[in-house]
N, C-alpha and C. Protein backbone atom coordinates (compact mmCIF):
# COMPACT_ATOMS: atom_id res chain seq x y z
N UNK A 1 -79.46 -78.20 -138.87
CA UNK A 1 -79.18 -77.92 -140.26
C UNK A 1 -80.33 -78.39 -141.14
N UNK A 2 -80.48 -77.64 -141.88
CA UNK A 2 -82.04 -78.01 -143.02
C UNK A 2 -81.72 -78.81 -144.30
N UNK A 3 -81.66 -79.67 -144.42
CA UNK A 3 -81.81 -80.43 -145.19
C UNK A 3 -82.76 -80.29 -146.42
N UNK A 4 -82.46 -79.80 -147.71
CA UNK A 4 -82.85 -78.90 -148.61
C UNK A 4 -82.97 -79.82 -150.30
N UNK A 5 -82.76 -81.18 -150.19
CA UNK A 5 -82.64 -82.31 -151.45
C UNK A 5 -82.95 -81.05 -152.66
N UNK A 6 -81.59 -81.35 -153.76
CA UNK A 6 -81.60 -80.57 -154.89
C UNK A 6 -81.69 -82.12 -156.02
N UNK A 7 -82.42 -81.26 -157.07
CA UNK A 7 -82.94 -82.31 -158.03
C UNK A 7 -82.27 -81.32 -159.81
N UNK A 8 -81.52 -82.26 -160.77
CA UNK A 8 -81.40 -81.69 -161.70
C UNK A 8 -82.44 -81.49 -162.79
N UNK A 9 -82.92 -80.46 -163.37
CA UNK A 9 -83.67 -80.45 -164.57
C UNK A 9 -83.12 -81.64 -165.95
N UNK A 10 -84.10 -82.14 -166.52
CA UNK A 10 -83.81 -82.98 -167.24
C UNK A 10 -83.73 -82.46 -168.82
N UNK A 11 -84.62 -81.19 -168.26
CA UNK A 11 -83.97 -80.21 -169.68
C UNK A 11 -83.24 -79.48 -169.92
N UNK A 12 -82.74 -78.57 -168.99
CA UNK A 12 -81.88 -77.79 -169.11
C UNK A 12 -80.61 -78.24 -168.17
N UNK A 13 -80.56 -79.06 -167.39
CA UNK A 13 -79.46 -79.75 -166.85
C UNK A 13 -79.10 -78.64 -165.58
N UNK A 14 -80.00 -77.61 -165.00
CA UNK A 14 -79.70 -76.71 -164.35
C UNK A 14 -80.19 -77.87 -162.38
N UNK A 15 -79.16 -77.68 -161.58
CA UNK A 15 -79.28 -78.13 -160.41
C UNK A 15 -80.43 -77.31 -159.69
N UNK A 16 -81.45 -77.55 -158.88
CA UNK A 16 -82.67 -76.47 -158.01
C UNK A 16 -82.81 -77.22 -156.83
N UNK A 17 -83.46 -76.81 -155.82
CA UNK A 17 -84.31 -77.70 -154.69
C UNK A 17 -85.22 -77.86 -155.38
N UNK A 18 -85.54 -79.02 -154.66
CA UNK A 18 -86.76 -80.27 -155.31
C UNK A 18 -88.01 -79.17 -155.73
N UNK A 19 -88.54 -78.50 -154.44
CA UNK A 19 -89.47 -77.62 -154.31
C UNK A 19 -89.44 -76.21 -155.49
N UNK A 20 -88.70 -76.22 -156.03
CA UNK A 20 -88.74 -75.87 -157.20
C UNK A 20 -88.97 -75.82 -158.88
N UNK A 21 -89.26 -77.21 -158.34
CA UNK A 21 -88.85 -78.04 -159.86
C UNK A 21 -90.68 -78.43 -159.73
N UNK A 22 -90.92 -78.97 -161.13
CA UNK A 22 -91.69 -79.63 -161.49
C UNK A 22 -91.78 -81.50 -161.33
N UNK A 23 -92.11 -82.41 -160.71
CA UNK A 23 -91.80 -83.59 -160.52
C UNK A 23 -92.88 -84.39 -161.69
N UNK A 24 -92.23 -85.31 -162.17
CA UNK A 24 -93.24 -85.98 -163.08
C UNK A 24 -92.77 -87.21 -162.71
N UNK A 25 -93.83 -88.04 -162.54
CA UNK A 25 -93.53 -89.50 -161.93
C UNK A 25 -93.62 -90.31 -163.18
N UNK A 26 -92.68 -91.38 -163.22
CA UNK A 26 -93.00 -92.49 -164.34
C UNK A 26 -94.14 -93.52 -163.49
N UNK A 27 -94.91 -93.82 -164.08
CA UNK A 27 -95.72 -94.70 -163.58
C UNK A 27 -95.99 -95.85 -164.74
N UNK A 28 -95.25 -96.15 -165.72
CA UNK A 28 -94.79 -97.45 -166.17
C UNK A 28 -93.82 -97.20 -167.15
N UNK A 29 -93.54 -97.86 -167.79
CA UNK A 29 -92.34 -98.14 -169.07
C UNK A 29 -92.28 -97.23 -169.65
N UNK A 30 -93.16 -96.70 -170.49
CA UNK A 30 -93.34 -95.47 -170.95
C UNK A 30 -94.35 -94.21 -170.96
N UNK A 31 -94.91 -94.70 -169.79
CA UNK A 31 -95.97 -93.31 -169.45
C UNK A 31 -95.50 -92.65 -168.03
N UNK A 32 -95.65 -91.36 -168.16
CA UNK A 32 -95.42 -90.74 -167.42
C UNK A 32 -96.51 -89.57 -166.55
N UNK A 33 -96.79 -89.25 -165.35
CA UNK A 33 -97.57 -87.90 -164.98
C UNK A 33 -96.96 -87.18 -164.14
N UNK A 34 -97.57 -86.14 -164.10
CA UNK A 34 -97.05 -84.78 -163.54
C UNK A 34 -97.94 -85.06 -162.10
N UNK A 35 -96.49 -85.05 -160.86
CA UNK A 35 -97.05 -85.34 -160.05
C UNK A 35 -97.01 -83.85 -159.58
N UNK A 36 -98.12 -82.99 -159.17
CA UNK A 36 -98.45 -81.41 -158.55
C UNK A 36 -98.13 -81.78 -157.17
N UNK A 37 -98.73 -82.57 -156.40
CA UNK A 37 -98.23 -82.54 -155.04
C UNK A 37 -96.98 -83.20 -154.55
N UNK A 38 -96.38 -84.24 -155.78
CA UNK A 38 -95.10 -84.74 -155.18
C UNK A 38 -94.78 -85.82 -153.98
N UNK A 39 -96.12 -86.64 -154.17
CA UNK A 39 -96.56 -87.47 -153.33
C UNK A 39 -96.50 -89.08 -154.61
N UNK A 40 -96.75 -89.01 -155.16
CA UNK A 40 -96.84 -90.00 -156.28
C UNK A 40 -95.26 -91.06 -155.72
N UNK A 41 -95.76 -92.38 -155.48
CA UNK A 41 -94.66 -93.69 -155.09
C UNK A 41 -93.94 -93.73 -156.34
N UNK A 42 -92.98 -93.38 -157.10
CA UNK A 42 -92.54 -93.95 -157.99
C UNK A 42 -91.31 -93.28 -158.04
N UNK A 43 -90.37 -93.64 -159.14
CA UNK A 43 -89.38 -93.02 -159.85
C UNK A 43 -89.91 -91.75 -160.33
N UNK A 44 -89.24 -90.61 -161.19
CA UNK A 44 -89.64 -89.94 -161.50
C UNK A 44 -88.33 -88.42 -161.93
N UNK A 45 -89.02 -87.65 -162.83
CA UNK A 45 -87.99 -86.98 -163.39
C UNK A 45 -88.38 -85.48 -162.87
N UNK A 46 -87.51 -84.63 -163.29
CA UNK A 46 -87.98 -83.04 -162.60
C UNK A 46 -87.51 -82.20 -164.13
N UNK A 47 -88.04 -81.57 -163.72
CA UNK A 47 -87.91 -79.88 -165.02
C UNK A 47 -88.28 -78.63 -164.46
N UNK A 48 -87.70 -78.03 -164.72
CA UNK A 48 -88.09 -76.02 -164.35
C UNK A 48 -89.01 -75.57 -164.59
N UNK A 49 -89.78 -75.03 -163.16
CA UNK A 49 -90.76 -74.51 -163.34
C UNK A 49 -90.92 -72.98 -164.53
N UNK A 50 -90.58 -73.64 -165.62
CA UNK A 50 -90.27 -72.60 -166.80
C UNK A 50 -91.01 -73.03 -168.07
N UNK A 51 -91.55 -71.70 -168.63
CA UNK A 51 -92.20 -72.51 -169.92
C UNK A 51 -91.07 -72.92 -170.83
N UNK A 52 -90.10 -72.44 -170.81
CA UNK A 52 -89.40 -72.79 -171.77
C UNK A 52 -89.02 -74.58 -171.64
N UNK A 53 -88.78 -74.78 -170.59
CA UNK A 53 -88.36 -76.34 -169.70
C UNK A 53 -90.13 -77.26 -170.33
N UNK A 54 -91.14 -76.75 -170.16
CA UNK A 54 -92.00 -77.57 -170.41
C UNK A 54 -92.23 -77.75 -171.66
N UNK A 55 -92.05 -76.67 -172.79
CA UNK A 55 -92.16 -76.47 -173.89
C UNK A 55 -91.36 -77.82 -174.54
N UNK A 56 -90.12 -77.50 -174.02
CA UNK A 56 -89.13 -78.39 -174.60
C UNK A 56 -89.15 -80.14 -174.29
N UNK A 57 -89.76 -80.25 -173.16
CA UNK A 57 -89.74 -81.62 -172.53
C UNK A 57 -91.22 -82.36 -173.46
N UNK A 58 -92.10 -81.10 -173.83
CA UNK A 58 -93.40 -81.95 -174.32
C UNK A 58 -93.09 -81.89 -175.76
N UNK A 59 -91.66 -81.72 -176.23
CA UNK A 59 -91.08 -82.43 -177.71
C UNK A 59 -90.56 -83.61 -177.42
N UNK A 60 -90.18 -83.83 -176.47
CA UNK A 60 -89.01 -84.46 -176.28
C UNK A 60 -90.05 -86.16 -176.24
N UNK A 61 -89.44 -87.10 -177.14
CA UNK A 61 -90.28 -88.20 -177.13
C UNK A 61 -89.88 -89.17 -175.92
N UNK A 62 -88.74 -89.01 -175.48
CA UNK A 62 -88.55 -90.44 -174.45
C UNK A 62 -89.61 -90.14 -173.30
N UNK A 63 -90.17 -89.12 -172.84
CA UNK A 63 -90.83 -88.53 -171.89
C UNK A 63 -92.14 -88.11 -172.18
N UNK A 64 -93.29 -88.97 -173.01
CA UNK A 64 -94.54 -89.18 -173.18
C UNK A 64 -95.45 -88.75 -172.65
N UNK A 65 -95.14 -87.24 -172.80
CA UNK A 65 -96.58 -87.05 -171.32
C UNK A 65 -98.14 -86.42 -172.34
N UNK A 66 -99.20 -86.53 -171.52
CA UNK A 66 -100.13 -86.67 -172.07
C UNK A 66 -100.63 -85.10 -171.83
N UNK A 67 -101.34 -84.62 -172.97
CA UNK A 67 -101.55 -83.17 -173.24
C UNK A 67 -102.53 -82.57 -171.66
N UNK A 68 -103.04 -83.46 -171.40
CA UNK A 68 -103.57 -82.66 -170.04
C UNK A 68 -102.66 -82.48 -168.61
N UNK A 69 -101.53 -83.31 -168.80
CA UNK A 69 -100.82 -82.91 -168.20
C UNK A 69 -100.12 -81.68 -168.19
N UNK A 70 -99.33 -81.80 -169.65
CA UNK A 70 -98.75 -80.26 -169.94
C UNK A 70 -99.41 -79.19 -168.97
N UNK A 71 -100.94 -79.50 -170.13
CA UNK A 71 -101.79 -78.26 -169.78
C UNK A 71 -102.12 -77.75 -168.37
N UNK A 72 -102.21 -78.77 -167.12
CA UNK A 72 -102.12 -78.52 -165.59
C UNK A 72 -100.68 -77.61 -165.28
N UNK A 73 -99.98 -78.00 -166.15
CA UNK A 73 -98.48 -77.65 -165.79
C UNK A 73 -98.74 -76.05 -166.05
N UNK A 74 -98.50 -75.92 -167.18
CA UNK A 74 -99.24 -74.69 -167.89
C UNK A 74 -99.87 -73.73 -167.11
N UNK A 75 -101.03 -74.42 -166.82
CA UNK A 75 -101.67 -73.79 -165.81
C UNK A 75 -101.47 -73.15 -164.44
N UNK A 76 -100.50 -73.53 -163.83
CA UNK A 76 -99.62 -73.43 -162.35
C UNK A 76 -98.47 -72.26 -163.05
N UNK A 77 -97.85 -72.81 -164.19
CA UNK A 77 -97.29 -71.09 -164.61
C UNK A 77 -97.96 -70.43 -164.74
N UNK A 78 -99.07 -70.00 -165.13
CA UNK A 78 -99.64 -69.08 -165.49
C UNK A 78 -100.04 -67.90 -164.42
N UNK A 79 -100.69 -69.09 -163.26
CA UNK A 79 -101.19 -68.49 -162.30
C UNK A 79 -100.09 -68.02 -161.66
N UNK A 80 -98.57 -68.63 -161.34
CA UNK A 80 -97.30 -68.53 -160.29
C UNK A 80 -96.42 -67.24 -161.12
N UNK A 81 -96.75 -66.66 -162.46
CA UNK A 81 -95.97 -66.08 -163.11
C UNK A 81 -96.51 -64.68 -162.94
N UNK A 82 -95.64 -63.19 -162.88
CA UNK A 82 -96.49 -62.32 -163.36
C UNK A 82 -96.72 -61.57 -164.33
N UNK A 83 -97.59 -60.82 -164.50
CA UNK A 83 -97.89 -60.36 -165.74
C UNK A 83 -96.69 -58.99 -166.10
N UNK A 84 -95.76 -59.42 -166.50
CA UNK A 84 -94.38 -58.54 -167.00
C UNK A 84 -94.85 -57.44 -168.06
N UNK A 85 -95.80 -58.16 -168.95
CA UNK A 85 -95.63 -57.17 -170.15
C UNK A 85 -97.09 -55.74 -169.45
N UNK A 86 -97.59 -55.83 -168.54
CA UNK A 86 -98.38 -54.56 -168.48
C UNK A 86 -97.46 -53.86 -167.37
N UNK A 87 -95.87 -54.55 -166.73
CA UNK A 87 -95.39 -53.93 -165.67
C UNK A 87 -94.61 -53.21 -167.28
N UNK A 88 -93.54 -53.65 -167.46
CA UNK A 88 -92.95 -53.52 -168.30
C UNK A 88 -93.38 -51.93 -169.46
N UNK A 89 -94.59 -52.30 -169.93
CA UNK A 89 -95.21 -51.09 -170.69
C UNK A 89 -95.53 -49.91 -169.83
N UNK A 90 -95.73 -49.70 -168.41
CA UNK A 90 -95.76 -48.57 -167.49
C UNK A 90 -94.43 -48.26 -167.34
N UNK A 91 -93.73 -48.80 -167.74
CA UNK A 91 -91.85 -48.16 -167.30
C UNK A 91 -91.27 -48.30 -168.77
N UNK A 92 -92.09 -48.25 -169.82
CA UNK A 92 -91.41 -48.29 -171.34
C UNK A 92 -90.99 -47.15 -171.66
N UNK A 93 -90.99 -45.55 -170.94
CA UNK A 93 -90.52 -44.84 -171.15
C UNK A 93 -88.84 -44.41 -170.46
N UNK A 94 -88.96 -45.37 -168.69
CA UNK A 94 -87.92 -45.27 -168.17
C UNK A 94 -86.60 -45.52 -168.65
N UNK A 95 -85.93 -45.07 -167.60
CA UNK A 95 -84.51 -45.01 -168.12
C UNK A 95 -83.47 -46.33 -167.44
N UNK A 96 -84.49 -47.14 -166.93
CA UNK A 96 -84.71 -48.32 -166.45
C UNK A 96 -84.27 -49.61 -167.12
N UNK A 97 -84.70 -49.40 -168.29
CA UNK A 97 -84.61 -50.70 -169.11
C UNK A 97 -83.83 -50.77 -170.11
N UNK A 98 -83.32 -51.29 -170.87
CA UNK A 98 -82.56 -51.18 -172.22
C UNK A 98 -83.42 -52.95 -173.25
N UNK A 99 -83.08 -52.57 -174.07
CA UNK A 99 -83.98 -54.26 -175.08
C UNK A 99 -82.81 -54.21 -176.32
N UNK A 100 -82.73 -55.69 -176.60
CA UNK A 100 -81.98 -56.02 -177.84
C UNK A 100 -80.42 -56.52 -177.03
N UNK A 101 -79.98 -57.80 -177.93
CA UNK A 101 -79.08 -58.32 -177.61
C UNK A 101 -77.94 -57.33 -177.78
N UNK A 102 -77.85 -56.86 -178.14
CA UNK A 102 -76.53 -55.92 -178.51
C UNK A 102 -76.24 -54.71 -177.52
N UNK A 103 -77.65 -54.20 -177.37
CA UNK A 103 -77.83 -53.01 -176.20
C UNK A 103 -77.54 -54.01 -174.48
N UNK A 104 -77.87 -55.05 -174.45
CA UNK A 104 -78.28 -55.81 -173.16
C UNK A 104 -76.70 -56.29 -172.73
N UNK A 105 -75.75 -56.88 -174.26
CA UNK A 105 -74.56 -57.07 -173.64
C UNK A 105 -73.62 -56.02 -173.86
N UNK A 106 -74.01 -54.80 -174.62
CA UNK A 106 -72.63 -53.72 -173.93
C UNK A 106 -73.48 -53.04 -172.47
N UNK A 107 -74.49 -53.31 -171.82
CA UNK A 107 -74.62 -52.87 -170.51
C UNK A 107 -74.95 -54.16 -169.28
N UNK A 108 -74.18 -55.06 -169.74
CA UNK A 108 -74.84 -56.17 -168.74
C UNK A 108 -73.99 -55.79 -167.12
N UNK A 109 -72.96 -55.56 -167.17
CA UNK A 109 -72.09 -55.33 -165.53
C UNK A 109 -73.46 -54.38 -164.98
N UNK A 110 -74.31 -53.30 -165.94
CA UNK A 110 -75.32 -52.66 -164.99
C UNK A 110 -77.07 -53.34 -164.79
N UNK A 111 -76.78 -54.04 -165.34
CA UNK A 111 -78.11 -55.27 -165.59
C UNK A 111 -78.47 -55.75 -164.18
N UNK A 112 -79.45 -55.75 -163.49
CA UNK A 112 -80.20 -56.80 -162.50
C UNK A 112 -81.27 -57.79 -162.89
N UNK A 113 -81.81 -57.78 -163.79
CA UNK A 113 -82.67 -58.90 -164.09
C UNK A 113 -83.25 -58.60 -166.02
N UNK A 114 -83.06 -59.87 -166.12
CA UNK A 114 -83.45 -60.26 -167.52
C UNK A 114 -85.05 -61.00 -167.72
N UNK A 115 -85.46 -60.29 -168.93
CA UNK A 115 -86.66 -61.05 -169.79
C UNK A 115 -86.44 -61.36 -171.13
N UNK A 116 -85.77 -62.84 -171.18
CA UNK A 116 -85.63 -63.31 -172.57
C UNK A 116 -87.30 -63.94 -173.03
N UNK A 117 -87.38 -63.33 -174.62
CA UNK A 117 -88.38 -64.26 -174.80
C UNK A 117 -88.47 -65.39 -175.23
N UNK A 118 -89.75 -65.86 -175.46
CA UNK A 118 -90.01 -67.85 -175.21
C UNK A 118 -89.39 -68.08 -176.18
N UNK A 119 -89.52 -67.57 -177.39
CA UNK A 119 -89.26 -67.96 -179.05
C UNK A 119 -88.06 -67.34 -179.49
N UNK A 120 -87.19 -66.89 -178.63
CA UNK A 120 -85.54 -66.64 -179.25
C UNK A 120 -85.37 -67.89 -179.98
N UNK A 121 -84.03 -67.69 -180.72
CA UNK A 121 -82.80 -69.08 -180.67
C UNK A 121 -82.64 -69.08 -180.10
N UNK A 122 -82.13 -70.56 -180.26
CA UNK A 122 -81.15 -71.07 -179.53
C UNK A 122 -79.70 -71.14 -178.98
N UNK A 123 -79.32 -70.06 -179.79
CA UNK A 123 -78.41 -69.74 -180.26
C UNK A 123 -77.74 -68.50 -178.95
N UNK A 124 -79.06 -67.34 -179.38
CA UNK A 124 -78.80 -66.03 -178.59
C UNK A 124 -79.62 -66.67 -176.98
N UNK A 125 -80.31 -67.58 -176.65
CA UNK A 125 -80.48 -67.84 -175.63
C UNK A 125 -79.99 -68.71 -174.69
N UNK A 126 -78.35 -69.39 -175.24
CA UNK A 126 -77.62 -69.78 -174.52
C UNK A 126 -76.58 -68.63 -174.46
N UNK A 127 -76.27 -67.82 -175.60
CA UNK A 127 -75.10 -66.76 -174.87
C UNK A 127 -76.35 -65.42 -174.19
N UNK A 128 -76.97 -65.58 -173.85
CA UNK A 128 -78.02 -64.73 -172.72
C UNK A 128 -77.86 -65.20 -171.39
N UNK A 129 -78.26 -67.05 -171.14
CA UNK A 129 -77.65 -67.11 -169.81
C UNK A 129 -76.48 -67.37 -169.39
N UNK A 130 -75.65 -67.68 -170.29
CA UNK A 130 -74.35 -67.73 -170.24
C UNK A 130 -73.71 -66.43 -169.73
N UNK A 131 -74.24 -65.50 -170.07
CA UNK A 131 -73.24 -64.22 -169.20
C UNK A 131 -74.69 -63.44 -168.37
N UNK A 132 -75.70 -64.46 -168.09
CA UNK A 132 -76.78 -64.02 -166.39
C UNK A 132 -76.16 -64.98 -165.82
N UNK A 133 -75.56 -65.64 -166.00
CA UNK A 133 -74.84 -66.82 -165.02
C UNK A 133 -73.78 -66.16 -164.35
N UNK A 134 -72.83 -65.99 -165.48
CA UNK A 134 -71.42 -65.40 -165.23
C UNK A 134 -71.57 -64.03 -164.47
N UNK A 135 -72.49 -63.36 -164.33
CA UNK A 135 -72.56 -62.40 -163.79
C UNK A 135 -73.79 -62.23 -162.37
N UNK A 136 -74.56 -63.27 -162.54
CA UNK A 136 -75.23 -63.73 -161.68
C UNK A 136 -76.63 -62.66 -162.01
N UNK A 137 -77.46 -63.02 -162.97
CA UNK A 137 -78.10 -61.98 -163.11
C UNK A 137 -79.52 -63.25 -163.06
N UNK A 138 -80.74 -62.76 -162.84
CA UNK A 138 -81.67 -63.18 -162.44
C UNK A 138 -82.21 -63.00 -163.78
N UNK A 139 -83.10 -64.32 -164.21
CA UNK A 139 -83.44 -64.20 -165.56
C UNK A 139 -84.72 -65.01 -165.95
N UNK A 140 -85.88 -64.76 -166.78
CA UNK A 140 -86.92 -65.74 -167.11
C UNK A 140 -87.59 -65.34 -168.30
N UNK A 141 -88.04 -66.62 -168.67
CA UNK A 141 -88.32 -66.17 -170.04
C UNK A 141 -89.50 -66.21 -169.99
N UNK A 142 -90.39 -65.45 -170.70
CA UNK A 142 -91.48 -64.95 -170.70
C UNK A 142 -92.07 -63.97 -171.82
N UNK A 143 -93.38 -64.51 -172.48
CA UNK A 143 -94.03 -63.77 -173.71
C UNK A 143 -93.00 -64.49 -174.98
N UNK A 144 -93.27 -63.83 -176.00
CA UNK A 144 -92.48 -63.78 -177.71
C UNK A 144 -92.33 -62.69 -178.21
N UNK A 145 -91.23 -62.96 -178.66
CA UNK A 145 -90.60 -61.41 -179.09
C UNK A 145 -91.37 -60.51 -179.92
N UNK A 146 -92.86 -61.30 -180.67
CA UNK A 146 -93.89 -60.11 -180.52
C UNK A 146 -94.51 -59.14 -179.30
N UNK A 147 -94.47 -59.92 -178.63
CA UNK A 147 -94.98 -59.05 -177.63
C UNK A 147 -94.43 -58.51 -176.40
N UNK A 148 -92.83 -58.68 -176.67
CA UNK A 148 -91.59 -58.26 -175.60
C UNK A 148 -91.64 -56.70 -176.99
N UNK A 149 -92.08 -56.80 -177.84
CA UNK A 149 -91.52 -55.74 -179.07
C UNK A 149 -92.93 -54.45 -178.84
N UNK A 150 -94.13 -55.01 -179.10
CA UNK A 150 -94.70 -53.94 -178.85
C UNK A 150 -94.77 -53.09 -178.02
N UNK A 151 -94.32 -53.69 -176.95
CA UNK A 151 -94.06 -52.56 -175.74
C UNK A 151 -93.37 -51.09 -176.28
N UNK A 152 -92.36 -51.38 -177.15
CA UNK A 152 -91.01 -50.29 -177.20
C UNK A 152 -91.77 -50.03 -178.73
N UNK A 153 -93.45 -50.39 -179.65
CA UNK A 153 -93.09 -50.12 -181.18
C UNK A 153 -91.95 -50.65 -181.95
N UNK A 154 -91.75 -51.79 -181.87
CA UNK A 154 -90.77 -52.51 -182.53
C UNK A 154 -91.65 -53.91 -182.92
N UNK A 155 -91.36 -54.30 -184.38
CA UNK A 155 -91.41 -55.41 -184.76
C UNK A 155 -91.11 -56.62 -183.40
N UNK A 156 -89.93 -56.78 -183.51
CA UNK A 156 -89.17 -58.09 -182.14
C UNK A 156 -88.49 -57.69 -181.82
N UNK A 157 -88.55 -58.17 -180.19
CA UNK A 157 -87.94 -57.93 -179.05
C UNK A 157 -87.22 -59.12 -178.85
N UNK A 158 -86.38 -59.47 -178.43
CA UNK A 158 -86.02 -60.45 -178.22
C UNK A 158 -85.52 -60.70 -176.69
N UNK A 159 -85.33 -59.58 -175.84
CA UNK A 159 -84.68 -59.18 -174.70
C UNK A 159 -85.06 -57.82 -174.15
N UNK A 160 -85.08 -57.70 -172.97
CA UNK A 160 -85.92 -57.02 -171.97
C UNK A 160 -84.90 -56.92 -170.95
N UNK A 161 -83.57 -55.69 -170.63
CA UNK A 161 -83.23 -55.99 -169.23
C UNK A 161 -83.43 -54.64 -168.20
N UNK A 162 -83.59 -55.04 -166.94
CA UNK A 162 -83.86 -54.15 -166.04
C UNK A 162 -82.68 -53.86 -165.12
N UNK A 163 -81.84 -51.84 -165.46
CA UNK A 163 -80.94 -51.82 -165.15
C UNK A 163 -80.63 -51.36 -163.75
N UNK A 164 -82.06 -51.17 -163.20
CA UNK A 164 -82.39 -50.61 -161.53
C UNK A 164 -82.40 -51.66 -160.78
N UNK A 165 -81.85 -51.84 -159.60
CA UNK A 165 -81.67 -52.66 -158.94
C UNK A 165 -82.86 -52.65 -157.69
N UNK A 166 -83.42 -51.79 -157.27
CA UNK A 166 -84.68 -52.08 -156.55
C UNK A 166 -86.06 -52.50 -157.60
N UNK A 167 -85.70 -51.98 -159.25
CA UNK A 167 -86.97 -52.26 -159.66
C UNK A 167 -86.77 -54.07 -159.99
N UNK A 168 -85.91 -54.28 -160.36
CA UNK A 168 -85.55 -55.72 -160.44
C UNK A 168 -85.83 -56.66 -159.58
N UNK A 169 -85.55 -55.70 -158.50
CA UNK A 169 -86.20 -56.92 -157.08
C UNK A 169 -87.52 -56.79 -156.95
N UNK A 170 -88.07 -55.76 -157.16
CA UNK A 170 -89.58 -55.88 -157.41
C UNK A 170 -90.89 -56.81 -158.25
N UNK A 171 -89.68 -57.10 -159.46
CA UNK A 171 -89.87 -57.64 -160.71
C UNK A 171 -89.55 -59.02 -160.42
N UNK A 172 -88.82 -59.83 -159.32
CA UNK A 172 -88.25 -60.73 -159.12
C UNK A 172 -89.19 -61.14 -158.22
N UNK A 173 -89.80 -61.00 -157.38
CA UNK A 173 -90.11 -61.17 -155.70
C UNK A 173 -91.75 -61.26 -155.82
């Protein structure tokens, strides 16, 4: 049996395997680093490999981390993430996608994967994963609703969902 240690996000309170998460070691009272290999002797906290999770943790004052850290962090999304908005604009004509909170939850039962963007509320981006949860829908946030919007000629986008189920896994994988 594989033995798989799950670690909770400290921002979003979401349970993952370790190997998923981001590890940041405390290495005294109040300083902290981002340990990349996960080798670092210490205590230490985890967050989602999500910009939104890092965004939020490098407000967050009890957790002091120093801007070159972020920025390594940053950096590992960048490279681990893909580029959605030039997939996205080749299928902006399909019949594939639907955008806007209102369009996304009268078709979510046909939904396979979601693109909320970075700069929603807070508001519409807890009832977003609140029913990708409830329905088990695969979801990440990615870009700002400027540029989830130009795709479709719209001011803001706020939401991006993909209602094909092989293109979703494509988009996922």
């Amino acid at each position: 049996m594989q033995n798989n240690p799950e670690r909770t996000c400290v921002v979003c309170r979401e349970k993952k395997e370790k190997q998923e998460l981001f590890r940041i070691a405390k290495i005294s009272e109040d300083e902290y680093k981002f340990d990349e290999k996960q080798k670092i002797q210490s205590r230490a906290i985890y967050i989602c490999r999500t910009h939104e999770c890092v965004k939020r943790v490098s407000k967050n004052k009890k957790y002091s981390l120093k801007m070159e850290e972020l920025l390594s962090m940053a950096k590992l999304l960048k490279r681990q993430s893909k580029d959605y908005l030039n997939i996205l604009r080749a299928m902006r004509n399909s019949e594939h996608l639907t955008f806007g909170i209102n369009m996304v939850m009268e078709d979510i039962e046909h939904i396979h994967f979601l693109i909320i963007s970075e700069d929603i509320s807070e508001k519409n981006d807890r009832k977003l994963i609140l029913k990708a949860k409830e329905y088990n829908i695969p979801y990440v946030h990615y870009g700002n609703k400027n540029q989830l919007g130009e795709i479709f000629n719209k001011d803001e986008v706020n939401v991006i969902a993909i209602k094909n189920k092989k293109v979703a896994r494509g988009m996922i994988e």
